[in-house]
C-alpha atoms as a PDB file:
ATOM      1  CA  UNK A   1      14.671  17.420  10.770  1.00  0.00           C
ATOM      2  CA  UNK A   2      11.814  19.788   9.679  1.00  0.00           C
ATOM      3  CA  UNK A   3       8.352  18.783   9.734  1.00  0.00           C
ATOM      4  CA  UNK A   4       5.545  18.881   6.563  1.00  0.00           C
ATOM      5  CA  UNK A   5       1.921  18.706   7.593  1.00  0.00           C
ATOM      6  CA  UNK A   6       3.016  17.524  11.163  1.00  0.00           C
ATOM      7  CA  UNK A   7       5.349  14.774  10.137  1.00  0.00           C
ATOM      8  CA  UNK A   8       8.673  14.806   9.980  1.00  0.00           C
ATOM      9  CA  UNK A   9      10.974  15.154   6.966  1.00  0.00           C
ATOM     10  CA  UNK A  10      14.374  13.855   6.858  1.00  0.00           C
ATOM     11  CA  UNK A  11      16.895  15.335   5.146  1.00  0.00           C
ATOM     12  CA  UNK A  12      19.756  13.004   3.453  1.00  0.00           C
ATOM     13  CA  UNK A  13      22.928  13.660   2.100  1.00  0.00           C
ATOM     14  CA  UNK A  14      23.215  12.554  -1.694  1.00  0.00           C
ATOM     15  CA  UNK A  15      24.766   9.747  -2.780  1.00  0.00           C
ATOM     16  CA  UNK A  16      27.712   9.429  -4.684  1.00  0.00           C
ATOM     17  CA  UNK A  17      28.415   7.759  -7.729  1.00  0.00           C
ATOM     18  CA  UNK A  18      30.668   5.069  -6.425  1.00  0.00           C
ATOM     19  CA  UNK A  19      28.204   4.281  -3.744  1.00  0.00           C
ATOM     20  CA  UNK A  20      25.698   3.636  -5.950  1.00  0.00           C
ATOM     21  CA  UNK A  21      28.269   1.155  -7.863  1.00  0.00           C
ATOM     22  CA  UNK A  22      29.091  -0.367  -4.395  1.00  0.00           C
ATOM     23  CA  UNK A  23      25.310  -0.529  -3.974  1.00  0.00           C
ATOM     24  CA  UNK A  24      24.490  -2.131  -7.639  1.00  0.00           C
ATOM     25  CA  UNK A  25      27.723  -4.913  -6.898  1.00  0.00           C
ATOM     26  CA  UNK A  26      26.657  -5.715  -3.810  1.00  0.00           C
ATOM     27  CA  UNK A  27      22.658  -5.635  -3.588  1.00  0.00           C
ATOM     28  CA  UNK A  28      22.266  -6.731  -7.577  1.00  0.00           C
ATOM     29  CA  UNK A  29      18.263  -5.751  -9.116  1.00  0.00           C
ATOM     30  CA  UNK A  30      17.990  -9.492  -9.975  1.00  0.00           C
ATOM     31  CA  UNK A  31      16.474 -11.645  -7.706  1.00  0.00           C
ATOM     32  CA  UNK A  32      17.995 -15.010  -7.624  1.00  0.00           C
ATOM     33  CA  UNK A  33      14.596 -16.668  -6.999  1.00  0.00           C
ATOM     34  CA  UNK A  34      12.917 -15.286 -10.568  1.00  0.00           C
ATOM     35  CA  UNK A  35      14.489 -14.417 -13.563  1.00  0.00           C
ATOM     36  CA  UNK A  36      12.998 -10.642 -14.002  1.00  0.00           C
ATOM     37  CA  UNK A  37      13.328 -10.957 -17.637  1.00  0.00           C
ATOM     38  CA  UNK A  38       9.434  -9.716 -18.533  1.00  0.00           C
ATOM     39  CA  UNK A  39       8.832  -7.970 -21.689  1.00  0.00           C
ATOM     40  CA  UNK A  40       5.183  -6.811 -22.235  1.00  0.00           C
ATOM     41  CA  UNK A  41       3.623  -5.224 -25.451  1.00  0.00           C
ATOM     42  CA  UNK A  42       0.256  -3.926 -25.319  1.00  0.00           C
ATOM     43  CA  UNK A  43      -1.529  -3.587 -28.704  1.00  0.00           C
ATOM     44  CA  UNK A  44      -4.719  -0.988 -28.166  1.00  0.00           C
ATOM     45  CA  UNK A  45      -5.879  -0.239 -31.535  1.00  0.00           C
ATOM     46  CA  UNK A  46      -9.045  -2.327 -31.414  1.00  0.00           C
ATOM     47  CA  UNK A  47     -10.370  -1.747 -28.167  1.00  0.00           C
ATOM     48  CA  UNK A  48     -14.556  -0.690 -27.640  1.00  0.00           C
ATOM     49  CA  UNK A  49     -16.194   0.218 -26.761  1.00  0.00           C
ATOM     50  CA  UNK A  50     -14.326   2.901 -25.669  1.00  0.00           C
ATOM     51  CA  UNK A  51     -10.295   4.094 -26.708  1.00  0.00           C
ATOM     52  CA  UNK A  52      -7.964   3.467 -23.536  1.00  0.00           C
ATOM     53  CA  UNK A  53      -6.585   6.822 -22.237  1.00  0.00           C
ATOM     54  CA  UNK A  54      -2.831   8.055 -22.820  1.00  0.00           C
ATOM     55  CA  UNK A  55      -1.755   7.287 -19.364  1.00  0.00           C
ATOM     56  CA  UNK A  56      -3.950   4.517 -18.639  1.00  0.00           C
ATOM     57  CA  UNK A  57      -2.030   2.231 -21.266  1.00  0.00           C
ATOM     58  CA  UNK A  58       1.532   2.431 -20.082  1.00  0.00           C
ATOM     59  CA  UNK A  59       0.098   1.843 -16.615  1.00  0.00           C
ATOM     60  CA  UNK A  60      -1.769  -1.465 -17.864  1.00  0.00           C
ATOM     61  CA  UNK A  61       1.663  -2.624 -19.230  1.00  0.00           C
ATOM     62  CA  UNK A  62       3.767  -1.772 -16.442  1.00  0.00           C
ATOM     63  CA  UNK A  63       1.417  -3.161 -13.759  1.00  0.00           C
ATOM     64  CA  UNK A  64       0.591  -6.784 -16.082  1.00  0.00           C
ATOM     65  CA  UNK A  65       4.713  -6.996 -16.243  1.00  0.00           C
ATOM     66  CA  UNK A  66       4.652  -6.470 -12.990  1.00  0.00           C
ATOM     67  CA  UNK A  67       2.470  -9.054 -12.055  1.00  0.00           C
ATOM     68  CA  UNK A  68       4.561 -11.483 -13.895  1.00  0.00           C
ATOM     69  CA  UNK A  69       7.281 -10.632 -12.394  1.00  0.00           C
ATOM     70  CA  UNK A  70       5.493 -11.449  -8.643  1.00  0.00           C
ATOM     71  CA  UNK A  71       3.833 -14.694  -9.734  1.00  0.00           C
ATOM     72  CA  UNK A  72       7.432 -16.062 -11.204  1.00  0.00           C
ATOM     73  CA  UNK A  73       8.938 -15.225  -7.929  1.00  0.00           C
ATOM     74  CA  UNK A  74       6.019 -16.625  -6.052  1.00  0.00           C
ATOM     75  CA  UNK A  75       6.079 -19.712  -7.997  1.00  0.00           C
ATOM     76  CA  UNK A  76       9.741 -20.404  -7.284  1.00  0.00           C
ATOM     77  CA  UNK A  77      10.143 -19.571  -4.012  1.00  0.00           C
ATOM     78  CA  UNK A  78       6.481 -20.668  -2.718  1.00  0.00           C
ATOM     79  CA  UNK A  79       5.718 -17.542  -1.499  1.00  0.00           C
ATOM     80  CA  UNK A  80       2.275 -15.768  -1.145  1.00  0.00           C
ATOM     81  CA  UNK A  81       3.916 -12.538  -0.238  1.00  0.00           C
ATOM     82  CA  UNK A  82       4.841 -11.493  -3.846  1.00  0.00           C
ATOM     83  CA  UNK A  83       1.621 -12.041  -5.148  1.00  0.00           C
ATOM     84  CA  UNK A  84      -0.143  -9.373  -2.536  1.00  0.00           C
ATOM     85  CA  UNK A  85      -1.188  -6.295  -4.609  1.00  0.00           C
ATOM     86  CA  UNK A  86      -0.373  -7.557  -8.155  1.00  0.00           C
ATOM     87  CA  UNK A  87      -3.651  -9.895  -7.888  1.00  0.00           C
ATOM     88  CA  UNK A  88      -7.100 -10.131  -6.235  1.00  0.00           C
ATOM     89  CA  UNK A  89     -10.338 -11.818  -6.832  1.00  0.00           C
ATOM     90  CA  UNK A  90     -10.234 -15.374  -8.532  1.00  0.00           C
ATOM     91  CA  UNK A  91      -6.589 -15.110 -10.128  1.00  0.00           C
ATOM     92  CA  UNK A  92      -5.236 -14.668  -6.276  1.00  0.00           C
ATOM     93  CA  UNK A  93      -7.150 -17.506  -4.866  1.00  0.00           C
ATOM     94  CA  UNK A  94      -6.058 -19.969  -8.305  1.00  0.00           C
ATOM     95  CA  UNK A  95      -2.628 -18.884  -7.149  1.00  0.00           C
ATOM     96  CA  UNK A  96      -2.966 -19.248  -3.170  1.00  0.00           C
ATOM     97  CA  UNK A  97      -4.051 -22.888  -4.197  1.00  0.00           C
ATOM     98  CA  UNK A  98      -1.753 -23.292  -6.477  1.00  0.00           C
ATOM     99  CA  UNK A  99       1.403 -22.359  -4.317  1.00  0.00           C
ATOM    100  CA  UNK A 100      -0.140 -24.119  -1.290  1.00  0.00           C
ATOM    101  CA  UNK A 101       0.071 -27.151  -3.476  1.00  0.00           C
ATOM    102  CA  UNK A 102       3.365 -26.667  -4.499  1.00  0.00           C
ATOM    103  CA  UNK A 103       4.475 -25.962  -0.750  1.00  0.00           C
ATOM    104  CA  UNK A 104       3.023 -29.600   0.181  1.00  0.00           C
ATOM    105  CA  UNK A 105       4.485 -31.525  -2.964  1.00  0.00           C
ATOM    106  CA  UNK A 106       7.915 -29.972  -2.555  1.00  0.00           C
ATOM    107  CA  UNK A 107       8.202 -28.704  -5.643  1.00  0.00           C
ATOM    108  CA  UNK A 108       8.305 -25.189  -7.778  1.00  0.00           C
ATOM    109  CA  UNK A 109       8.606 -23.946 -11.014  1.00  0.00           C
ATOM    110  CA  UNK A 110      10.581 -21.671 -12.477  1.00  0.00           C
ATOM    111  CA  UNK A 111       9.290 -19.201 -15.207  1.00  0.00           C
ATOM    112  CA  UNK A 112      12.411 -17.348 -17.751  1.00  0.00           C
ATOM    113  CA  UNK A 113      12.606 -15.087 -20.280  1.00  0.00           C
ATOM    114  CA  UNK A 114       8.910 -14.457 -20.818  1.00  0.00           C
ATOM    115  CA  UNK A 115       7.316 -12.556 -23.359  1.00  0.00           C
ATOM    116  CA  UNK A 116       3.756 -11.238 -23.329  1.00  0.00           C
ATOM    117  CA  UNK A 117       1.789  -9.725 -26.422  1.00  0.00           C
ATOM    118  CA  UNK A 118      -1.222  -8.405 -25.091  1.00  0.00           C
ATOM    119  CA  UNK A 119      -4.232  -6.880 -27.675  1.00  0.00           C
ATOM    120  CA  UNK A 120      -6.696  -4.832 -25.497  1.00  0.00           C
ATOM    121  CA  UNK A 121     -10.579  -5.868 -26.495  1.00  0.00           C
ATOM    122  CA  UNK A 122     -12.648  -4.184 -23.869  1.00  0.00           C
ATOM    123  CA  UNK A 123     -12.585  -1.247 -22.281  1.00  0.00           C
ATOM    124  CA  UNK A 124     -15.298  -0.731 -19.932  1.00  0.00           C
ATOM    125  CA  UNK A 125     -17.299   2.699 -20.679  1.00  0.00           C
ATOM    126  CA  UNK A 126     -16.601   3.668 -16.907  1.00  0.00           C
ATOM    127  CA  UNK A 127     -12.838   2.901 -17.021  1.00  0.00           C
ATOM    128  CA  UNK A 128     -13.739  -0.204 -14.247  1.00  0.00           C
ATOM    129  CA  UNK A 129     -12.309  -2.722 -16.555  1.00  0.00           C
ATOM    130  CA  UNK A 130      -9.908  -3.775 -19.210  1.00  0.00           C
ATOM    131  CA  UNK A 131      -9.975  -7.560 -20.621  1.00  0.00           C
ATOM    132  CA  UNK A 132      -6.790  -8.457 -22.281  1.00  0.00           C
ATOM    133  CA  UNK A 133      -5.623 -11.613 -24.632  1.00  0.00           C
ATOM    134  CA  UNK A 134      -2.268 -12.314 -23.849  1.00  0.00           C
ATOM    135  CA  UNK A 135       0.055 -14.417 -26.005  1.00  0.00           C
ATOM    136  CA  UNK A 136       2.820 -15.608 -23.409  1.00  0.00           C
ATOM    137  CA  UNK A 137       5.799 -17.369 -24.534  1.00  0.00           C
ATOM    138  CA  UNK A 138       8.187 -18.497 -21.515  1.00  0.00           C
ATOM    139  CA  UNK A 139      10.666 -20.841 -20.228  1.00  0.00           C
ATOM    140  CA  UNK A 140       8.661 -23.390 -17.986  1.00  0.00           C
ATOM    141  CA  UNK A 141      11.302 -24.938 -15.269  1.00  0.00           C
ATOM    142  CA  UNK A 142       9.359 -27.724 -12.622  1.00  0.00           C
ATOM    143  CA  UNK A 143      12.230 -28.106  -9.650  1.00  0.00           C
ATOM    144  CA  UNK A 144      12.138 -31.073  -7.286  1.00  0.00           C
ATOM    145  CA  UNK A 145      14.689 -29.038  -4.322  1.00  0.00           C
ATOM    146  CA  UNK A 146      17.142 -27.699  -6.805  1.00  0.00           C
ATOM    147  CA  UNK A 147      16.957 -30.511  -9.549  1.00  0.00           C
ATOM    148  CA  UNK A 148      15.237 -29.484 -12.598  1.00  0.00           C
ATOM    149  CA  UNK A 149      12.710 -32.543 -13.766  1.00  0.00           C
ATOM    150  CA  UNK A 150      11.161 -31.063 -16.174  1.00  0.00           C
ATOM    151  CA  UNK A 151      11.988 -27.935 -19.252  1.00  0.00           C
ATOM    152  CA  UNK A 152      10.067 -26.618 -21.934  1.00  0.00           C
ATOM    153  CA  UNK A 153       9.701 -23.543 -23.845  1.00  0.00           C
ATOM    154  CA  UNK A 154       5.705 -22.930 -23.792  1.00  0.00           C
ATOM    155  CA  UNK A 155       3.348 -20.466 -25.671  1.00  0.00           C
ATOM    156  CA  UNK A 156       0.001 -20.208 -23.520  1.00  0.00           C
ATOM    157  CA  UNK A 157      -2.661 -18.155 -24.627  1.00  0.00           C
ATOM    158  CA  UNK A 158      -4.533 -16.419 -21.057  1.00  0.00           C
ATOM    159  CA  UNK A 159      -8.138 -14.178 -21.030  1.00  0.00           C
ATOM    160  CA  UNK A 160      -7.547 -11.552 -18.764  1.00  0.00           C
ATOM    161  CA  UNK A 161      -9.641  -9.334 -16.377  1.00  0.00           C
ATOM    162  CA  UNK A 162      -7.778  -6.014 -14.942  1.00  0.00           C
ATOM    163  CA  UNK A 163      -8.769  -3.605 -12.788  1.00  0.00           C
ATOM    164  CA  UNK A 164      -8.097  -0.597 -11.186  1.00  0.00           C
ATOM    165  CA  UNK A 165      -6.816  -0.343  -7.884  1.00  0.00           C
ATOM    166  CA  UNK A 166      -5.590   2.051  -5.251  1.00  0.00           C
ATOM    167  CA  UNK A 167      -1.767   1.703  -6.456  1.00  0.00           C
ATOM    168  CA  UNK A 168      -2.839   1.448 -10.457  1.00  0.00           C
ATOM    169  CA  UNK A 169      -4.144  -2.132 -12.392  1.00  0.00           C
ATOM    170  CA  UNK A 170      -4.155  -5.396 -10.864  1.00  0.00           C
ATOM    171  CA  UNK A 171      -5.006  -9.123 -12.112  1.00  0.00           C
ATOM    172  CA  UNK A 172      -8.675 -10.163 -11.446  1.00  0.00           C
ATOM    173  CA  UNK A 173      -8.748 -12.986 -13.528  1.00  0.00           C
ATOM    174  CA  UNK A 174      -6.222 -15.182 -15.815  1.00  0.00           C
ATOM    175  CA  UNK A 175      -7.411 -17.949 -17.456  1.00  0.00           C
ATOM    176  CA  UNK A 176      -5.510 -20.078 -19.938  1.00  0.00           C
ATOM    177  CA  UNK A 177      -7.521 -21.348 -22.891  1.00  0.00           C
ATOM    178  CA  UNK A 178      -6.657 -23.141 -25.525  1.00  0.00           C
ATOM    179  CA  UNK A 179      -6.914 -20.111 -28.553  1.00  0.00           C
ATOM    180  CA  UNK A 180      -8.037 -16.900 -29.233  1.00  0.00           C
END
């Protein structure tokens, strides 16, 4: 072990292909509790009043699919802990409340295959900002234990507030509404 900046650097031995088969079998991306399934496109032609930079764009994406992918999980499993760092402000305390209700009815939903179509409409002139229409289309599952009691394929439309953080973009507000 050799130290950088006075800590310590470990050195490891690579990794070879069939333990990173062993790996994939036996510790699978997938999460049981969420179906990771999250596709995102971000349309940014018509954004003011400024243009959204080159890498500030794929970050937005990444981090909203991201996001997603926590609040499905959090939703299933009724779990705060996926949530942390994805959201803040009034979209994490909507979902603290919403999970905390959830905890005490015994239930939790289950949200597959989603699809998000996101067009950019403001872009605050100091970068501080972005507000997003999404278009989501998902498979809505409500569980009582592990029965299913209710199914439907939904298309919500959500305003959304982003902004950026330490780590990159996270969810300040989401609020369904009924159209664009």
């Amino acid at each position: 072990m050799s130290t950088i900046a006075g800590g310590p650097v470990r050195r490891y031995r690579p990794v070879s292909g069939l333990m990173i088969l062993v790996l994939l079998v036996a510790f699978p991306f997938r999460s049981n509790a969420a179906d990771s399934t999250v596709r995102v496109q971000l349309d940014a032609t018509k954004i003011g009043p400024r243009a959204v930079e080159g890498l500030t764009e794929p970050a937005v994406t990444r981090d909203y699919r991201n996001a997603w992918s926590s609040l499905a999980q959090a939703l299933e499993v009724n779990s705060l802990d996926s949530i942390r760092g994805a959201f803040t402000g009034d979209s994490q305390r909507v979902l603290t409340a919403t999970i905390t209700s959830q905890q005490k009815s015994g239930l939790h939903q289950r949200y597959l295959d989603q699809t998000h179509k996101l067009v950019a409409v403001f872009y605050a002139p100091e970068g501080d900002v972005i507000e997003l229409h999404d278009t989501a289309e998902y498979q809505q599952e409500v569980l009582d234990g592990g029965k299913v009691i209710q199914n439907e394929r939904v298309t919500i439309h959500y305003v959304v507030l982003m902004t950026p953080s330490a780590d990159g973009w996270v969810v300040r507000y989401l609020q369904a509404v009924p159209q664009f």
